[in-house]
N, C-alpha and C. Protein backbone atom coordinates (compact mmCIF):
# COMPACT_ATOMS: atom_id res chain seq x y z
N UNK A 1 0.81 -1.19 0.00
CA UNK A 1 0.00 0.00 0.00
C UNK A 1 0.86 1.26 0.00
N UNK A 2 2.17 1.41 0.74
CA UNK A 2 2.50 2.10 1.04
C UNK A 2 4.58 1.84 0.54
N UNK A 3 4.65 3.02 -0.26
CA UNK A 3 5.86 2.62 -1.12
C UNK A 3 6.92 3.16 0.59
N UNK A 4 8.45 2.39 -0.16
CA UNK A 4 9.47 2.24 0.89
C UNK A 4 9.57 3.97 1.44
N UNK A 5 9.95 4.87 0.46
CA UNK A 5 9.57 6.68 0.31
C UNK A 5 8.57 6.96 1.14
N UNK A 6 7.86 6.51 1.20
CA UNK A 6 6.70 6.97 2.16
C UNK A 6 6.75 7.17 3.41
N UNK A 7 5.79 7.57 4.09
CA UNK A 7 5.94 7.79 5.45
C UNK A 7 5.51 6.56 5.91
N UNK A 8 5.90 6.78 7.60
CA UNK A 8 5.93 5.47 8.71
C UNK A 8 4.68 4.83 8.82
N UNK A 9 4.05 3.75 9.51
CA UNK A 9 2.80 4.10 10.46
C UNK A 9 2.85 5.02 11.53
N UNK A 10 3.98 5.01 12.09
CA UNK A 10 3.85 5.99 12.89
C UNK A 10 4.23 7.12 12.76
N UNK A 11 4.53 7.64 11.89
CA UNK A 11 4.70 9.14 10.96
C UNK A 11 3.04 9.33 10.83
N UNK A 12 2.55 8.15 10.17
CA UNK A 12 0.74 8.36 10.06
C UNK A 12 0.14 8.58 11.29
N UNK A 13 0.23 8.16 12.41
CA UNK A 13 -0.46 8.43 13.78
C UNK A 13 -0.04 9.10 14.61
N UNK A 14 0.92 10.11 14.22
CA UNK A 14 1.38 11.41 14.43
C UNK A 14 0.67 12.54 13.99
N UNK A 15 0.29 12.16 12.66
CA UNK A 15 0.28 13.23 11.64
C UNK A 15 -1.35 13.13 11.90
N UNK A 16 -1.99 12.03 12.05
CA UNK A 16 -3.67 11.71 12.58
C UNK A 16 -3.84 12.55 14.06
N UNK A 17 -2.94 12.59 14.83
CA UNK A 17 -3.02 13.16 16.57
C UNK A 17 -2.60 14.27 16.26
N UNK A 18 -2.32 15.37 15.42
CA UNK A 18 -2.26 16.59 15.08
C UNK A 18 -2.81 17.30 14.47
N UNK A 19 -2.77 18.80 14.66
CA UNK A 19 -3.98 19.58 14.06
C UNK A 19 -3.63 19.25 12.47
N UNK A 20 -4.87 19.70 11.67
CA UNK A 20 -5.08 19.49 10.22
C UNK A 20 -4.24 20.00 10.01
N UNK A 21 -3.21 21.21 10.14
CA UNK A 21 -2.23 22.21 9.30
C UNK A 21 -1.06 21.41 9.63
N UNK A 22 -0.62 21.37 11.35
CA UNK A 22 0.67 20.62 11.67
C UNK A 22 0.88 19.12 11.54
N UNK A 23 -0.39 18.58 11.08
CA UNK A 23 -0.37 16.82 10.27
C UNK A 23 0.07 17.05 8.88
N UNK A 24 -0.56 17.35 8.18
CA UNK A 24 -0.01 18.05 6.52
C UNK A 24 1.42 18.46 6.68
N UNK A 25 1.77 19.46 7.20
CA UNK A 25 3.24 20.09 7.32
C UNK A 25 4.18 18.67 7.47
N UNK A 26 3.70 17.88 8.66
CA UNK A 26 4.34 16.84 8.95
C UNK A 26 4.20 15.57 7.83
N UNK A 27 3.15 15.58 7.13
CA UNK A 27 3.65 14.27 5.95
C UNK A 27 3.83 14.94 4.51
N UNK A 28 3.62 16.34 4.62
CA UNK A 28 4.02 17.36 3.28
C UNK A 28 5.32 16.26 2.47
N UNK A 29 5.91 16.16 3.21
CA UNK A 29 7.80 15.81 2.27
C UNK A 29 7.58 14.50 1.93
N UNK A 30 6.59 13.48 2.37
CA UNK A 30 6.85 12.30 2.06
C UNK A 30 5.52 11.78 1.18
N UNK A 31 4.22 13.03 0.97
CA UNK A 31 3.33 13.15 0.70
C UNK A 31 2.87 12.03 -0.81
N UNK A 32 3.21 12.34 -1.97
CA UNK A 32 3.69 12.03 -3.08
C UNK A 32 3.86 10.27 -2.96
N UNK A 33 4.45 9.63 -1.68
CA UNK A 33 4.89 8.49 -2.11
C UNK A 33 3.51 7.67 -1.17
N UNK A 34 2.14 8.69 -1.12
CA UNK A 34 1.02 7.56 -0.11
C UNK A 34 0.17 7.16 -1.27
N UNK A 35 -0.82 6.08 -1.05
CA UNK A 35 -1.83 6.20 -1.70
C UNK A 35 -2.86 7.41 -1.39
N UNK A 36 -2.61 8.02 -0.70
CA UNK A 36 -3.99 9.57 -0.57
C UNK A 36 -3.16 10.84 -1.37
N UNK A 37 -1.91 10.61 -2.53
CA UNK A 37 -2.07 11.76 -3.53
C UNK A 37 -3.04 11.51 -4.27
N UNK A 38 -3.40 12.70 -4.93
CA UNK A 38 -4.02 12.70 -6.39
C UNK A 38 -3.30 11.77 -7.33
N UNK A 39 -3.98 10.92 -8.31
CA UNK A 39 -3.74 10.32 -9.06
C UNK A 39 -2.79 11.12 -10.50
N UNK A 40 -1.69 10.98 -10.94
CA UNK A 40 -1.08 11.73 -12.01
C UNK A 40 -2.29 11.54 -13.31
N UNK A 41 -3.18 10.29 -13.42
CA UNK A 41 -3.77 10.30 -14.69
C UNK A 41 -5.10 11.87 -14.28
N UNK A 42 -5.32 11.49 -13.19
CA UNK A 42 -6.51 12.37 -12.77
C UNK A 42 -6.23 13.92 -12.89
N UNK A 43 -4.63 14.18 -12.10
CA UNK A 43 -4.14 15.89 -12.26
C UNK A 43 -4.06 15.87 -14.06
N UNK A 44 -3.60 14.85 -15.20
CA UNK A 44 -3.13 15.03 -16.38
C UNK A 44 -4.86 15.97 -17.13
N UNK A 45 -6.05 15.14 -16.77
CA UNK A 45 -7.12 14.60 -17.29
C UNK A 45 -7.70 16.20 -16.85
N UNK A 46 -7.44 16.74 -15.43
CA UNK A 46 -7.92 18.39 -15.10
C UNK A 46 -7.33 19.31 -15.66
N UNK A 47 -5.93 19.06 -15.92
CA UNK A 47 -5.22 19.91 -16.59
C UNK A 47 -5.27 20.25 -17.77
N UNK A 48 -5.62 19.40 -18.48
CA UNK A 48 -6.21 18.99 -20.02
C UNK A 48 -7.65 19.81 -20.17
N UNK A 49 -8.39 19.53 -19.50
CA UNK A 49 -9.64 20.35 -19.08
C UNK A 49 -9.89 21.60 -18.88
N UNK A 50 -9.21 22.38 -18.44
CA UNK A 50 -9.01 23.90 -17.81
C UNK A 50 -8.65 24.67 -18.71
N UNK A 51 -9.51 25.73 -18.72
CA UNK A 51 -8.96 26.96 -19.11
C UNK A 51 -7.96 27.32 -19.14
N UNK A 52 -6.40 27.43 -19.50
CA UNK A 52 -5.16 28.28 -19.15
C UNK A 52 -5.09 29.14 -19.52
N UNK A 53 -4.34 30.39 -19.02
CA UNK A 53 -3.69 31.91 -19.43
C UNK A 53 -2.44 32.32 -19.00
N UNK A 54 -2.30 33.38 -19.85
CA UNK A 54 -1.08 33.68 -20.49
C UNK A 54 -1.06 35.09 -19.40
N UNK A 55 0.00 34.95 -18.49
CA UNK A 55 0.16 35.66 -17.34
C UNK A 55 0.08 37.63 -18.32
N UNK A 56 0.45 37.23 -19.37
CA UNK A 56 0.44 38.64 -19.76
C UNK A 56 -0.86 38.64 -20.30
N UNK A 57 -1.92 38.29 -20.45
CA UNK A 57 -3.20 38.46 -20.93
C UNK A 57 -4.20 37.61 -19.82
N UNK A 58 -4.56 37.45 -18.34
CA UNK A 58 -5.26 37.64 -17.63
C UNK A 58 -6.16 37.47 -17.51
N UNK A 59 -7.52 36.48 -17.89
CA UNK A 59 -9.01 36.06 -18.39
C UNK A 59 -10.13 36.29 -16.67
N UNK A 60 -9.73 37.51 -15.82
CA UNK A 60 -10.04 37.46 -14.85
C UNK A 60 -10.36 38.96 -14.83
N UNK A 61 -11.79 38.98 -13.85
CA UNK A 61 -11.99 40.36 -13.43
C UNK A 61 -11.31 40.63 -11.97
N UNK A 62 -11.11 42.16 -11.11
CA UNK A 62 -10.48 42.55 -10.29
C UNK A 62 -11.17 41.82 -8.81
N UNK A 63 -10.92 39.96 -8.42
CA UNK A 63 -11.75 39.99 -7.68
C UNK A 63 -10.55 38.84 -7.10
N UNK A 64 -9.33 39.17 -7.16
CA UNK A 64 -8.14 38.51 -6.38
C UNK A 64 -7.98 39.25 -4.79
N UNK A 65 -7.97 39.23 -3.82
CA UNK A 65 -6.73 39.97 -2.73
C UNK A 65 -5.61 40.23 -3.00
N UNK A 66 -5.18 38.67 -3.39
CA UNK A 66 -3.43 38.30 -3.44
C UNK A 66 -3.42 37.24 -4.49
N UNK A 67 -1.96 37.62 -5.29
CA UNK A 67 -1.51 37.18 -6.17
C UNK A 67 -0.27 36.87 -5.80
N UNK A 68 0.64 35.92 -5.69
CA UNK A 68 1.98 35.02 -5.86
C UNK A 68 2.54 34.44 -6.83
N UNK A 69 3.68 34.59 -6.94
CA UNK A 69 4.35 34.02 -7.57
C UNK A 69 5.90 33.58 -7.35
N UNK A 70 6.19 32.56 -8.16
CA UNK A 70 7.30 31.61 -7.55
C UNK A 70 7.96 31.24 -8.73
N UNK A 71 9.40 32.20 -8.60
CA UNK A 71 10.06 31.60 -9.90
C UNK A 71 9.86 31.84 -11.27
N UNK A 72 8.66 32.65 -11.83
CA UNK A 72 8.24 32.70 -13.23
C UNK A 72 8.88 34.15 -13.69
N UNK A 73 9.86 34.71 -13.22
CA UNK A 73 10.59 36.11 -13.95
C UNK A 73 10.98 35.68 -14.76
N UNK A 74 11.55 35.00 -14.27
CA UNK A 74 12.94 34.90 -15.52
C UNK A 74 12.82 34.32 -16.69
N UNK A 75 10.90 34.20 -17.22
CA UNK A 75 10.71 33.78 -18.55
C UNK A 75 10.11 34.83 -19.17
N UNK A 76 9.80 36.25 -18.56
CA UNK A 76 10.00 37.77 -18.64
C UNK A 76 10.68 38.56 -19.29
N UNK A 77 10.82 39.08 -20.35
CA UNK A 77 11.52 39.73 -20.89
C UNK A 77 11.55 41.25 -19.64
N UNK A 78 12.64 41.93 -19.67
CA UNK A 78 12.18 43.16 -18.74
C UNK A 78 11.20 44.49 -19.77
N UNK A 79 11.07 44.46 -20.64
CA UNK A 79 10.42 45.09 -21.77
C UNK A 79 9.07 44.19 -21.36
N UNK A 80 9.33 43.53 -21.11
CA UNK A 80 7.35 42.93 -20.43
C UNK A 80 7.10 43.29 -19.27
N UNK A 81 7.99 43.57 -18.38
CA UNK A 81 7.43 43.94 -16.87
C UNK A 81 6.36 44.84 -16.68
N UNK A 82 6.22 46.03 -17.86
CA UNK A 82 4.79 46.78 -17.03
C UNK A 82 3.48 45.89 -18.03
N UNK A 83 3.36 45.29 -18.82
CA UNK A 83 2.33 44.69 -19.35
C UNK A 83 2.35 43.77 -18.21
N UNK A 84 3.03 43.05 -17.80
CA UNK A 84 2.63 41.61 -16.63
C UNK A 84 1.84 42.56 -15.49
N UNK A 85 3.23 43.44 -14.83
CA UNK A 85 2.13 43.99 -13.77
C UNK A 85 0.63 45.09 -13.92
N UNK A 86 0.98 44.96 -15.04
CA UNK A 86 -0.42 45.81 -15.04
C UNK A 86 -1.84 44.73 -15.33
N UNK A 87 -1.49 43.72 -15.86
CA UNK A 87 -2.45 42.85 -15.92
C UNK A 87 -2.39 41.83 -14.17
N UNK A 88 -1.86 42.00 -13.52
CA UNK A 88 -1.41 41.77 -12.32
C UNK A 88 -2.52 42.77 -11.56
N UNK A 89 -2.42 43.59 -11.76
CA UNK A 89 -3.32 44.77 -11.32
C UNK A 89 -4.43 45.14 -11.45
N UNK A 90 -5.00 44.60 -12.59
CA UNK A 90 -6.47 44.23 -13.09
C UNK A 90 -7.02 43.05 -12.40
N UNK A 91 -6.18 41.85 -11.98
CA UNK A 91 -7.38 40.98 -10.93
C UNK A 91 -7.19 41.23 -10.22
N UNK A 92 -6.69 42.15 -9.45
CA UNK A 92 -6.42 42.23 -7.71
C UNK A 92 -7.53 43.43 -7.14
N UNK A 93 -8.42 42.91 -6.02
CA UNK A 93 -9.03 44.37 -5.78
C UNK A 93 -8.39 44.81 -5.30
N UNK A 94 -9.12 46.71 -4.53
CA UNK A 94 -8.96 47.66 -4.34
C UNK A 94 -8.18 47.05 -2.85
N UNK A 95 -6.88 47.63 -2.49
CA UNK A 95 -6.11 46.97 -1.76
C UNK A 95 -5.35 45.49 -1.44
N UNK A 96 -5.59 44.96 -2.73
CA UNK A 96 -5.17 44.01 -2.79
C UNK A 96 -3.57 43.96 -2.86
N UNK A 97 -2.81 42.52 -3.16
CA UNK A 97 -1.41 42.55 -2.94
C UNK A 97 -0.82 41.48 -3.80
N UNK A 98 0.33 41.72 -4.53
CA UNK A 98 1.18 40.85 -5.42
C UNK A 98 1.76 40.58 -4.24
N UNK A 99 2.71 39.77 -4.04
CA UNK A 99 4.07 39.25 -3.44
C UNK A 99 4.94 38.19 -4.04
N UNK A 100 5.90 37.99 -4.24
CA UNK A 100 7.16 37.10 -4.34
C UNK A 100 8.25 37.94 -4.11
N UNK A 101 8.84 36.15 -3.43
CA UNK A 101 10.63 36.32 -2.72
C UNK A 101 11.35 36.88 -4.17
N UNK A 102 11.92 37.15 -3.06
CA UNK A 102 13.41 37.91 -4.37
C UNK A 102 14.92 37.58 -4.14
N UNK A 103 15.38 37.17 -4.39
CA UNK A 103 16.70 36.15 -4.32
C UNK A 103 17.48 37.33 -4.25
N UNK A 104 18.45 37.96 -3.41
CA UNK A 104 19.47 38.84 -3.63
C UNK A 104 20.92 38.59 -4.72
N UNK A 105 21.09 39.11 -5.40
CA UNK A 105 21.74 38.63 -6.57
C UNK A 105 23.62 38.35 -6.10
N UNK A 106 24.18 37.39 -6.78
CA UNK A 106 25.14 36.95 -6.28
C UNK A 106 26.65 37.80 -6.51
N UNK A 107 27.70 38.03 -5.82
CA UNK A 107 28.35 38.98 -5.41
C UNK A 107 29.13 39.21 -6.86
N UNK A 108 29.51 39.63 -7.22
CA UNK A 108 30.64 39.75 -9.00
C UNK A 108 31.32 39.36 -8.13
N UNK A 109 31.79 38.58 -9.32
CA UNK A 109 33.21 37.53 -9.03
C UNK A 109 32.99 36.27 -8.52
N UNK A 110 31.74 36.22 -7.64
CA UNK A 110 31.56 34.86 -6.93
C UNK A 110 31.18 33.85 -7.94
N UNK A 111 31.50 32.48 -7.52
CA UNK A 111 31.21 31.61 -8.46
C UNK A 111 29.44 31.79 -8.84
N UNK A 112 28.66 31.65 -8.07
CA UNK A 112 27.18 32.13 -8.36
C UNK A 112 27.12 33.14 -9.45
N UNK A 113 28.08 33.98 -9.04
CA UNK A 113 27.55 35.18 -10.19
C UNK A 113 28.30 34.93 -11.84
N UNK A 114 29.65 33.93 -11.55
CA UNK A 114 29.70 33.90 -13.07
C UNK A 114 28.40 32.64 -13.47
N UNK A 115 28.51 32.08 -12.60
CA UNK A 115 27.24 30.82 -12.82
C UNK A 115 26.06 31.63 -13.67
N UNK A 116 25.43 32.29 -13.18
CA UNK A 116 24.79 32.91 -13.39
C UNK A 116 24.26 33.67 -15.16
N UNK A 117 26.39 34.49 -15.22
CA UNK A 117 26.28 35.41 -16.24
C UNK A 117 26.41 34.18 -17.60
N UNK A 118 26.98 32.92 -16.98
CA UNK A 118 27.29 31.79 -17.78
C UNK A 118 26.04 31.47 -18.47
N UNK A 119 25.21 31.32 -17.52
CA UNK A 119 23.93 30.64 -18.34
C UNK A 119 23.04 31.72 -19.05
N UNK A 120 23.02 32.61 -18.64
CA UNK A 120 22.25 33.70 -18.99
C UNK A 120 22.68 34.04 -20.28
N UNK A 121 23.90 33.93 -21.11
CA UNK A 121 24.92 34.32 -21.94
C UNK A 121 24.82 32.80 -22.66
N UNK A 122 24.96 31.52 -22.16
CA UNK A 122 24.27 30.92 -23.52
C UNK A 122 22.77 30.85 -23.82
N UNK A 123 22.07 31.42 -22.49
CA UNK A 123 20.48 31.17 -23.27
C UNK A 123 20.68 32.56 -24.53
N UNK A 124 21.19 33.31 -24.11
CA UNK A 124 21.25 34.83 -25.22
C UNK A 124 21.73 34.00 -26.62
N UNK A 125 22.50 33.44 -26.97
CA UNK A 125 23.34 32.83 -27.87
C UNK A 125 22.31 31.67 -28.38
N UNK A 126 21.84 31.05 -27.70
CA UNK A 126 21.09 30.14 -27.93
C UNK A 126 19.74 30.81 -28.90
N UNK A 127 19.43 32.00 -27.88
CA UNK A 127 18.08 32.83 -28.71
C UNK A 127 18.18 33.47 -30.06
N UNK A 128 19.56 33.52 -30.07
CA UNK A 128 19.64 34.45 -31.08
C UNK A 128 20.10 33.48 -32.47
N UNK A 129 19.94 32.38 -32.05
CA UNK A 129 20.34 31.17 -33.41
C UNK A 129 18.70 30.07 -33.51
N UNK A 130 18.05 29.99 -32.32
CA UNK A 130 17.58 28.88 -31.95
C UNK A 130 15.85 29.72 -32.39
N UNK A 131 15.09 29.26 -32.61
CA UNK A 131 13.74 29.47 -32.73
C UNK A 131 12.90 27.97 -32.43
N UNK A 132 11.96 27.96 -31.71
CA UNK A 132 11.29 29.30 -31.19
C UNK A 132 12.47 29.30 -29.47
N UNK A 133 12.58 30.71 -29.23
CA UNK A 133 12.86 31.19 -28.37
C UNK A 133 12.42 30.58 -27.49
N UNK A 134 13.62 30.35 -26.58
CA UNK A 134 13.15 30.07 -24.87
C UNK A 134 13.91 30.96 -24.04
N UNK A 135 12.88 31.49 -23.14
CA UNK A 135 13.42 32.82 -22.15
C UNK A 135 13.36 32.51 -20.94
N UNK A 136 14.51 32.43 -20.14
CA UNK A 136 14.79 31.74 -19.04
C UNK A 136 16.13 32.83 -18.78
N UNK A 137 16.10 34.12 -18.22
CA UNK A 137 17.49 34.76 -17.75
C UNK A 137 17.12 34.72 -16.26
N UNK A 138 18.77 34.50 -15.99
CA UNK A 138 18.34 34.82 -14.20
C UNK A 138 18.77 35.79 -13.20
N UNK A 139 19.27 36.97 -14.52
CA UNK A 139 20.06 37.92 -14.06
C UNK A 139 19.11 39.38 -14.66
N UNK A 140 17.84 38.99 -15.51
CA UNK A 140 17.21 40.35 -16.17
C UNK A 140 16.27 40.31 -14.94
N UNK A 141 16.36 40.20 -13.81
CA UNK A 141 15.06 40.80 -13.01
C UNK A 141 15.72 40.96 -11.63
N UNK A 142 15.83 42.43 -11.82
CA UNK A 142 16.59 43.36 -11.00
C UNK A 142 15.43 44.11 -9.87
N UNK A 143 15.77 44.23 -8.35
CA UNK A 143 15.17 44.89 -7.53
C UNK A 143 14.66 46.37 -7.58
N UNK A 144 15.55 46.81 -8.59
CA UNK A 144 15.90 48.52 -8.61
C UNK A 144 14.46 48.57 -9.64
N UNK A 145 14.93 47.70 -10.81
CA UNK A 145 13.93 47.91 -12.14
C UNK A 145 12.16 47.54 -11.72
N UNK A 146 12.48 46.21 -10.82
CA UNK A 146 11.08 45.81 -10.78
C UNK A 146 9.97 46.73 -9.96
N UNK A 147 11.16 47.20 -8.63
CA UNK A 147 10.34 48.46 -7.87
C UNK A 147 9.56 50.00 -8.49
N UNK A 148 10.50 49.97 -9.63
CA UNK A 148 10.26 50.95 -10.44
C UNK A 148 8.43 51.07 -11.51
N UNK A 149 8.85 49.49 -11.72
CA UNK A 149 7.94 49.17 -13.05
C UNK A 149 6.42 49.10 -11.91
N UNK A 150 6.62 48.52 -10.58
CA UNK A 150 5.72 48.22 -9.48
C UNK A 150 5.00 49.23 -9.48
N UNK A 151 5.91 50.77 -9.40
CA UNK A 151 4.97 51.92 -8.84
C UNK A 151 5.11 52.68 -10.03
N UNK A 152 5.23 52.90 -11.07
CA UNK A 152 4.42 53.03 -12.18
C UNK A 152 3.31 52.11 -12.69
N UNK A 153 3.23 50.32 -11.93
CA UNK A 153 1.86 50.51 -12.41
C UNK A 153 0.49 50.37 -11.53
N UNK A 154 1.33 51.23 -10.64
CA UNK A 154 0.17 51.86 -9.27
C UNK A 154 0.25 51.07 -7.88
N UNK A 155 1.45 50.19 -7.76
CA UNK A 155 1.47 49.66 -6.87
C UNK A 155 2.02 50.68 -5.56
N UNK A 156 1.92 50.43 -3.88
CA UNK A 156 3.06 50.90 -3.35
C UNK A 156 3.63 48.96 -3.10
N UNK A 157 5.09 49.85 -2.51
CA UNK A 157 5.88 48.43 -2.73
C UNK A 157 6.76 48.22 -1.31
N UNK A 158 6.61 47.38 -0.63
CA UNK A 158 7.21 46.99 0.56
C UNK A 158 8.06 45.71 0.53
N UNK A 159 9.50 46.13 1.16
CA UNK A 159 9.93 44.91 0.96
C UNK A 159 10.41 44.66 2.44
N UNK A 160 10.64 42.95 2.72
CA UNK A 160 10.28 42.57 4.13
C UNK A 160 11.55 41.14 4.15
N UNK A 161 12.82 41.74 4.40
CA UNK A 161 13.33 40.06 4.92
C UNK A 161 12.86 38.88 5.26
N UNK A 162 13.40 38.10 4.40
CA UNK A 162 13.02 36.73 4.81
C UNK A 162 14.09 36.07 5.95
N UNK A 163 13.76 35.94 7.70
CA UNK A 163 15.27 35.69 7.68
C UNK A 163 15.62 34.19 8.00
N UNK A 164 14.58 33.47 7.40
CA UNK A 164 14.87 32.18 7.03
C UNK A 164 16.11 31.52 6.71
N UNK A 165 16.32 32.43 5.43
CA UNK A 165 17.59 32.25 4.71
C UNK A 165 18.55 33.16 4.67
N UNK A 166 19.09 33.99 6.25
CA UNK A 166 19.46 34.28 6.66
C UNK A 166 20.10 35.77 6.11
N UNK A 167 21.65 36.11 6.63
CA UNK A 167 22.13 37.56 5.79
C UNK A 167 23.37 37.64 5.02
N UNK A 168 23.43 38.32 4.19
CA UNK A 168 24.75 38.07 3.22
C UNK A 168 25.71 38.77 4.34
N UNK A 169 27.12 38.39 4.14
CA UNK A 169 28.24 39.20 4.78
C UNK A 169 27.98 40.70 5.09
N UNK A 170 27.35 41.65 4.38
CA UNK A 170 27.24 43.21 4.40
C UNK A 170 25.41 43.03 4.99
N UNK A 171 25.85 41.93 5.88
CA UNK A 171 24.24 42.16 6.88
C UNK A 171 22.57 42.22 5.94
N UNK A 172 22.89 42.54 4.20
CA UNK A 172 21.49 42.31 3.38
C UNK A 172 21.14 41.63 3.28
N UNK A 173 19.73 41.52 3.68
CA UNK A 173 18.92 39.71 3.39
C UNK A 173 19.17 39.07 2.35
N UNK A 174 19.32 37.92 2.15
CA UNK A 174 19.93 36.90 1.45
C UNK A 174 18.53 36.73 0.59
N UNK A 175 17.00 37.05 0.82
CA UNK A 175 16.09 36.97 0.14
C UNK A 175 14.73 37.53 1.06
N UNK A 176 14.41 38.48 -0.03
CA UNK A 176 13.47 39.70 1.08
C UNK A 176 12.18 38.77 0.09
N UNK A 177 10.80 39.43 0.86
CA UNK A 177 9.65 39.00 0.06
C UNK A 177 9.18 40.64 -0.63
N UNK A 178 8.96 40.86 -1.78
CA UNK A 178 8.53 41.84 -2.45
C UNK A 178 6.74 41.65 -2.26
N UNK A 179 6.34 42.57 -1.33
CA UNK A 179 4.51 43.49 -1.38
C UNK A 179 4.19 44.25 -1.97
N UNK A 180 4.01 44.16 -3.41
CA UNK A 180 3.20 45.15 -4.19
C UNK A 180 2.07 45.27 -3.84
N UNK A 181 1.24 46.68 -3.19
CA UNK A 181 -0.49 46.19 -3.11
C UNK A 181 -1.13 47.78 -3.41
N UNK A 182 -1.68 47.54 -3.73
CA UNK A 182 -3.03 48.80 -4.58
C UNK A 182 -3.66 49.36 -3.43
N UNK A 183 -3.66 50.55 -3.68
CA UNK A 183 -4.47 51.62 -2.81
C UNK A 183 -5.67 51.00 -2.04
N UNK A 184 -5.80 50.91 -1.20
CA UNK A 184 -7.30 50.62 -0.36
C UNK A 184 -8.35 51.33 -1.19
């Protein structure tokens, strides 16, 4: 019933003698290997089914709070940033709020940062021979630019350490969470 990956029985009657949030949290990591996931044919068969959209064109009226996101810049051109957030801004009501983490960018010179200019520099090379285009940079989405593009398109913008993941040497969070949110 229960693959080797999986959790214990008694990981299960832990996770049963705890509240609904701190049972979940507790079999979250091993979740995937029970029989109580969703079936992959079943997520394939909804997915197949659904409506999708195109983060820059939005099929939603202004009736979000909050909007998140995780990871999807860097398939962004920065010449798209005020079309995204402004369609960002159209489902969110009146005081509502964007948020995503923001990775503090890695030091010049450090291996991260040639890592970085490395890949970023063959996806460029790659784009400029390869069709259709794939946009994946991880160096075009800058704090300075995005704050900018934020409150031109009516956001105010708060940013808030994460100190999870603790502080770079010069004491700056290693990854703040960015609060864009619309006037009350």
């Amino acid at each position: 019933m229960f693959s080797p990956e999986g959790p214990s029985l008694r990981e299960l009657a832990v996770q049963a003698l705890s509240s609904v949030e701190r049972g979940y949290d507790l079999l979250a990591p091993k979740f995937d290997h029970t029989p109580f996931r969703t079936p992959a044919a079943v997520l394939d068969a909804v997915g197949s089914a659904l409506v999708r959209a195109d983060a820059r064109a939005l099929p939603f009226a202004p009736a979000f709070d909050l909007v998140v996101s995780f990871g999807a810049f860097g398939h962004f051109l920065p010449r798209e940033l005020p079309g995204l957030f402004a369609q960002v801004r159209s489902v969110l009501r009146p005081g509502g709020c964007f948020a995503f983490p923001l990775v503090a960018p890695p030091r010049p010179g450090s291996l991260g940062y040639w890592t970085l200019l490395g890949f970023d520099t063959v996806m460029r090379v790659r784009n400029a021979l390869w069709r259709p285009e794939f946009v994946m940079y991880y160096r075009a989405f800058r704090l300075g630019d995005v704050r900018r593009e934020l409150e031109a398109a009516g956001f105010g913008v708060e940013l808030q350490p994460l100190p999870e993941f603790g502080r770079r040497p010069d004491g700056s969070p290693r990854v703040r969470l960015v609060m864009a949110r619309l006037p009350g």
